[in-house]
C-alpha atoms as a PDB file:
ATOM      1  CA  UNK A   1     127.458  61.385  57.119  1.00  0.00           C
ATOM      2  CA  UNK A   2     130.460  63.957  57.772  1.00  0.00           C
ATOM      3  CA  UNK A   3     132.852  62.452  60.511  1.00  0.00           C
ATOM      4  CA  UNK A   4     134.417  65.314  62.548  1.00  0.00           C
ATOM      5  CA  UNK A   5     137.628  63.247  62.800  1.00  0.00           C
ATOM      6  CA  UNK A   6     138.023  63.769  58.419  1.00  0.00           C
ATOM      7  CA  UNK A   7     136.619  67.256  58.025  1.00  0.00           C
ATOM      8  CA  UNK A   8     137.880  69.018  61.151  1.00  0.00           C
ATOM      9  CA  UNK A   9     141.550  69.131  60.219  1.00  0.00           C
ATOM     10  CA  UNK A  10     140.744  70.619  56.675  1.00  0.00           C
ATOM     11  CA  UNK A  11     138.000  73.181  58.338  1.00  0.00           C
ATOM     12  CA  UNK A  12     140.931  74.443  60.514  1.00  0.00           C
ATOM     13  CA  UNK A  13     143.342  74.151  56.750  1.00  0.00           C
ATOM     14  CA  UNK A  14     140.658  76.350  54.989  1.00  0.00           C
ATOM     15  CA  UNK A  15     139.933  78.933  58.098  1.00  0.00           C
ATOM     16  CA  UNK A  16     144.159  78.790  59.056  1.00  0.00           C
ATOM     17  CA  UNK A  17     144.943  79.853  54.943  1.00  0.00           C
ATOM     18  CA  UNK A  18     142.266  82.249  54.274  1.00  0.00           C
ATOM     19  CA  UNK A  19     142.903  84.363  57.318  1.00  0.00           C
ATOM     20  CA  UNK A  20     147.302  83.920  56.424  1.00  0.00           C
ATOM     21  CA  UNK A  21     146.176  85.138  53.047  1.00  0.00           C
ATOM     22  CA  UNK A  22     144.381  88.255  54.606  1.00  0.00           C
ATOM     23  CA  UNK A  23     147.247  88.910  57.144  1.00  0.00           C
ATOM     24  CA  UNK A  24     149.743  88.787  54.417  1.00  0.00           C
ATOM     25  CA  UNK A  25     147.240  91.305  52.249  1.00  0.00           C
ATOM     26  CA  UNK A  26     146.850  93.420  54.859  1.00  0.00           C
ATOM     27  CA  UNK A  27     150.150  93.793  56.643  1.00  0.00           C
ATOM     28  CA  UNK A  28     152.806  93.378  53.573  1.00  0.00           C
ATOM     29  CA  UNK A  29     150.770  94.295  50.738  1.00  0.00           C
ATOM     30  CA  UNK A  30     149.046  96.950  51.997  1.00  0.00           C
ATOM     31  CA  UNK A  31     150.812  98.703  55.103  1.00  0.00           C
ATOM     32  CA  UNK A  32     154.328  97.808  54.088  1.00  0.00           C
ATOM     33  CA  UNK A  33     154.200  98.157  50.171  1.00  0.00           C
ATOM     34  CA  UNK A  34     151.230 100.377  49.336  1.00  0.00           C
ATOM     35  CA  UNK A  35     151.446 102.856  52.180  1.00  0.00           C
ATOM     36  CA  UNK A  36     155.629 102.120  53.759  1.00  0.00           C
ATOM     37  CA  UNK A  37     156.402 102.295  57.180  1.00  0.00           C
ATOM     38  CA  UNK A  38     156.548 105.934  56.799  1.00  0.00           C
ATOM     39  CA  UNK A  39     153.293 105.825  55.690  1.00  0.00           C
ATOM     40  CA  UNK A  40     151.945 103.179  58.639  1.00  0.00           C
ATOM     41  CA  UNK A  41     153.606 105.078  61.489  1.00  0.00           C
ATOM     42  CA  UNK A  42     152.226 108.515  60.098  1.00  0.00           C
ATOM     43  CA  UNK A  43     148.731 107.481  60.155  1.00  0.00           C
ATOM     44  CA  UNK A  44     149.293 105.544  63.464  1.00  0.00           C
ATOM     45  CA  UNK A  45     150.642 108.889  65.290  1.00  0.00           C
ATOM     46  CA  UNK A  46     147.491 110.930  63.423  1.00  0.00           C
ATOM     47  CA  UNK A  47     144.841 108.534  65.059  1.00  0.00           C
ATOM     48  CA  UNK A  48     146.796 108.533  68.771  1.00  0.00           C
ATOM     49  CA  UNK A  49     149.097 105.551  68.738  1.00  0.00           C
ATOM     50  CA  UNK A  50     152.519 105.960  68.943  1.00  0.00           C
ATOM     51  CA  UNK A  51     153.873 105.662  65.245  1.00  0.00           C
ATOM     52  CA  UNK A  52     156.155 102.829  66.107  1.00  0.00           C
ATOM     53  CA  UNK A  53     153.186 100.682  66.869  1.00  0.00           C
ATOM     54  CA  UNK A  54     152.409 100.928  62.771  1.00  0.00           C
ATOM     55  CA  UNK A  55     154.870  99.504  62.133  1.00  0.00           C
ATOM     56  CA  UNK A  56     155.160  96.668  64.972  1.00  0.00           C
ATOM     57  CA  UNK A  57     151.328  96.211  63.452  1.00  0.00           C
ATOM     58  CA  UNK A  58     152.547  95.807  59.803  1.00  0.00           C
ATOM     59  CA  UNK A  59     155.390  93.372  60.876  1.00  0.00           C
ATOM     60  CA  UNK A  60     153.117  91.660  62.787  1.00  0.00           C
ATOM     61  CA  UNK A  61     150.706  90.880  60.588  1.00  0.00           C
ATOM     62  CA  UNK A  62     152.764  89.743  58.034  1.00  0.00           C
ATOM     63  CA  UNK A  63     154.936  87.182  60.072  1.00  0.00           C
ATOM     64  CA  UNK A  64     151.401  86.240  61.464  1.00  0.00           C
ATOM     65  CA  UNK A  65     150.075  85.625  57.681  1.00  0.00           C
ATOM     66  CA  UNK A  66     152.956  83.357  57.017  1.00  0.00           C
ATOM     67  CA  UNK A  67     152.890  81.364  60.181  1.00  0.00           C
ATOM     68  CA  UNK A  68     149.328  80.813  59.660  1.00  0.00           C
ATOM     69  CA  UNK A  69     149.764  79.576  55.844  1.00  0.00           C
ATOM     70  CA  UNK A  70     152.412  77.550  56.887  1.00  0.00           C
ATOM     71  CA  UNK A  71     150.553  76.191  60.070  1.00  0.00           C
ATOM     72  CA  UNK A  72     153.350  77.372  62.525  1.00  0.00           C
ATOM     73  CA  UNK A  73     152.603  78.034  65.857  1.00  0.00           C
ATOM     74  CA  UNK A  74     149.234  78.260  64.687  1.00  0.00           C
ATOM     75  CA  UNK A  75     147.424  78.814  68.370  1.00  0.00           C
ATOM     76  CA  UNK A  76     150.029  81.204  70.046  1.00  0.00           C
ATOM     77  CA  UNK A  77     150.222  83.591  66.692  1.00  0.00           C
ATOM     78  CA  UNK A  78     146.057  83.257  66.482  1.00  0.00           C
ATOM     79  CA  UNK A  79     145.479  84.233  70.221  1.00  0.00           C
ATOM     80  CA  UNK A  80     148.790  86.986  70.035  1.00  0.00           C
ATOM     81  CA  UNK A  81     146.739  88.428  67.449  1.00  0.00           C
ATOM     82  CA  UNK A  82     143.995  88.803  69.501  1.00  0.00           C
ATOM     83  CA  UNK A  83     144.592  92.073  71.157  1.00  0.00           C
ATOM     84  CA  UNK A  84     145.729  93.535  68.249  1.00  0.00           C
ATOM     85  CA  UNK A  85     142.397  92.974  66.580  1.00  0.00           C
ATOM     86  CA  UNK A  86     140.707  93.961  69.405  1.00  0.00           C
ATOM     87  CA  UNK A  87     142.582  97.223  69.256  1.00  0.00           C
ATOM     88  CA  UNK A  88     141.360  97.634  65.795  1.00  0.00           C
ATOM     89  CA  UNK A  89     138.071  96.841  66.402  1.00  0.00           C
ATOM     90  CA  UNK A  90     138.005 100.096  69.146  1.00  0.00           C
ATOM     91  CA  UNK A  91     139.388 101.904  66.930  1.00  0.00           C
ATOM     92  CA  UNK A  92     136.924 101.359  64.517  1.00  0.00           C
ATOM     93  CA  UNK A  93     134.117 101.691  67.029  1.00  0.00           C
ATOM     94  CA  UNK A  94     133.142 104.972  66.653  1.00  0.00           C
ATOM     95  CA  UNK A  95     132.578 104.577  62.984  1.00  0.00           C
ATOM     96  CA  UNK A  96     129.525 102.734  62.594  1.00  0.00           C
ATOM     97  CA  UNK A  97     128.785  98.730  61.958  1.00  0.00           C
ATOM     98  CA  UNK A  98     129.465  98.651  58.118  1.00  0.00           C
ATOM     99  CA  UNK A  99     133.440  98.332  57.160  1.00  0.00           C
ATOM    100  CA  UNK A 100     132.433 100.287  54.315  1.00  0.00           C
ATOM    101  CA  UNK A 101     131.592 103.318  56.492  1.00  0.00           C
ATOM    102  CA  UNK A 102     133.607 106.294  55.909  1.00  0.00           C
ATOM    103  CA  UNK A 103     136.794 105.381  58.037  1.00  0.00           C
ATOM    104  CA  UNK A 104     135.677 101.937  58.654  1.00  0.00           C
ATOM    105  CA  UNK A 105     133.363 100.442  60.659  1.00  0.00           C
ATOM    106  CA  UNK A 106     133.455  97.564  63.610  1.00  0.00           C
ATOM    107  CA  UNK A 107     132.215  94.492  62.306  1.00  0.00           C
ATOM    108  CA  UNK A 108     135.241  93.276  60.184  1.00  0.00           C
ATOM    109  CA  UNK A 109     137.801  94.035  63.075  1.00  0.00           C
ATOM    110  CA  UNK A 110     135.435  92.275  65.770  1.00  0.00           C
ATOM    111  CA  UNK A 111     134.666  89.390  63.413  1.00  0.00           C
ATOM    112  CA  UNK A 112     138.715  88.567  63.187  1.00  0.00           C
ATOM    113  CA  UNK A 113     138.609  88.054  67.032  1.00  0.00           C
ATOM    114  CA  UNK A 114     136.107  85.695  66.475  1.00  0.00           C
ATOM    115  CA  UNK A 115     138.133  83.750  63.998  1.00  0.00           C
ATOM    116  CA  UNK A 116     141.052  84.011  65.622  1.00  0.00           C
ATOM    117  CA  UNK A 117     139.694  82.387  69.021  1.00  0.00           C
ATOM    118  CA  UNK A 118     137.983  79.693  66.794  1.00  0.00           C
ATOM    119  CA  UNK A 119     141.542  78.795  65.406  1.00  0.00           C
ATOM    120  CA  UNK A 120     143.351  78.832  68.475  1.00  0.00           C
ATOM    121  CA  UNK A 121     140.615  76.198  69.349  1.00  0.00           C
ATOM    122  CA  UNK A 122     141.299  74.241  66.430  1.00  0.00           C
ATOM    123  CA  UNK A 123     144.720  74.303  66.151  1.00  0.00           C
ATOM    124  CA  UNK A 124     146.619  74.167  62.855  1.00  0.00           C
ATOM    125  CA  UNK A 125     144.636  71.127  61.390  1.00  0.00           C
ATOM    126  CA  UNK A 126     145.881  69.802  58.115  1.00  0.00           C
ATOM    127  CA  UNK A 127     149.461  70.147  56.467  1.00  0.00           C
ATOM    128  CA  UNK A 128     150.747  71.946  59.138  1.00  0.00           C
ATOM    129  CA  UNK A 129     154.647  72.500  59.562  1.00  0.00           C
ATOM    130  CA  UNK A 130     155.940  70.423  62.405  1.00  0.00           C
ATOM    131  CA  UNK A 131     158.294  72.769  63.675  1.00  0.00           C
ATOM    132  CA  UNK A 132     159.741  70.104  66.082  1.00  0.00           C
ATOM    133  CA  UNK A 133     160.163  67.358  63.160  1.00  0.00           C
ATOM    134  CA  UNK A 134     161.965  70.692  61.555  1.00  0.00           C
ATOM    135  CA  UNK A 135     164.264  71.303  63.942  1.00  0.00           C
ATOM    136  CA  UNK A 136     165.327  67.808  64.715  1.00  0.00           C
ATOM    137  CA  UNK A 137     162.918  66.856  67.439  1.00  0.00           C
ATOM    138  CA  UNK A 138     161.135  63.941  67.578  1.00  0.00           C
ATOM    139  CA  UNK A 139     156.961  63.966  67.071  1.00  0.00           C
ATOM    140  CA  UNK A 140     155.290  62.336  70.252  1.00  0.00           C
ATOM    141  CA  UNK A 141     153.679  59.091  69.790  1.00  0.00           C
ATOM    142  CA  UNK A 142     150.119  59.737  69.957  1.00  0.00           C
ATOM    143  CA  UNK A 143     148.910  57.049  72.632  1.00  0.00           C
END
């Protein structure tokens, strides 16, 4: 039998790394290396946004992708990430439902809000940074 107390922490580990991982691919290695903020806020203006938000996006997601690997903050970054996945999924609306569309479609986008709300239920689960153990707090005594 699987007790939720044992698995639960490492089901919010697996879901917190994995999407950190993606983050990180998507906002360093892709917008900020591949393409360069240049590159970001260019394609940003072209599809309406204001270029600056590329690269607000492209920081984003990459402080977002280590927060989440690291398991800081883990529920504010998840639901702060939120809107900004929701903006990509409208974006992506008009595209079709398969990401492999030609410009992308809406599924992939839509499905991150999903995860995201999912790990701002779960928290940070396992091997999570204690940021208040970090910075000299003290950890409250679970009653």
């Amino acid at each position: 039998m699987i007790h939720d107390r044992v698995t639960t922490p490492y089901a919010a580990l697996l879901l917190r790394v994995a999407m950190g991982i993606l983050f990180l691919a998507h906002g360093l290695l892709m917008k900020i290396l591949t393409f360069g903020f240049a590159g970001v806020m260019g394609y940003f203006g072209s599809i309406g946004y204001p270029p600056i938000l590329g690269a607000v996006v492209a920081v984003a997601e990459t402080l977002a992708g280590i927060a989440l690997i690291l398991g800081v903050w883990v529920r504010p970054v998840s639901l702060a990430l939120v809107p900004l996945m929701i903006g990509a999924t409208l974006q992506h609306i008009g595209n079709g439902w398969v990401f492999s569309a030609r410009g992308g479609g809406w599924e992939f986008p839509a499905f991150w809000v999903v995860l995201l709300v999912v790990q701002a239920g779960l928290g940070a689960g396992a091997h999570a940074l204690d940021v208040r153990r970090l910075l000299g707090g003290r950890r409250p005594v679970a009653a």
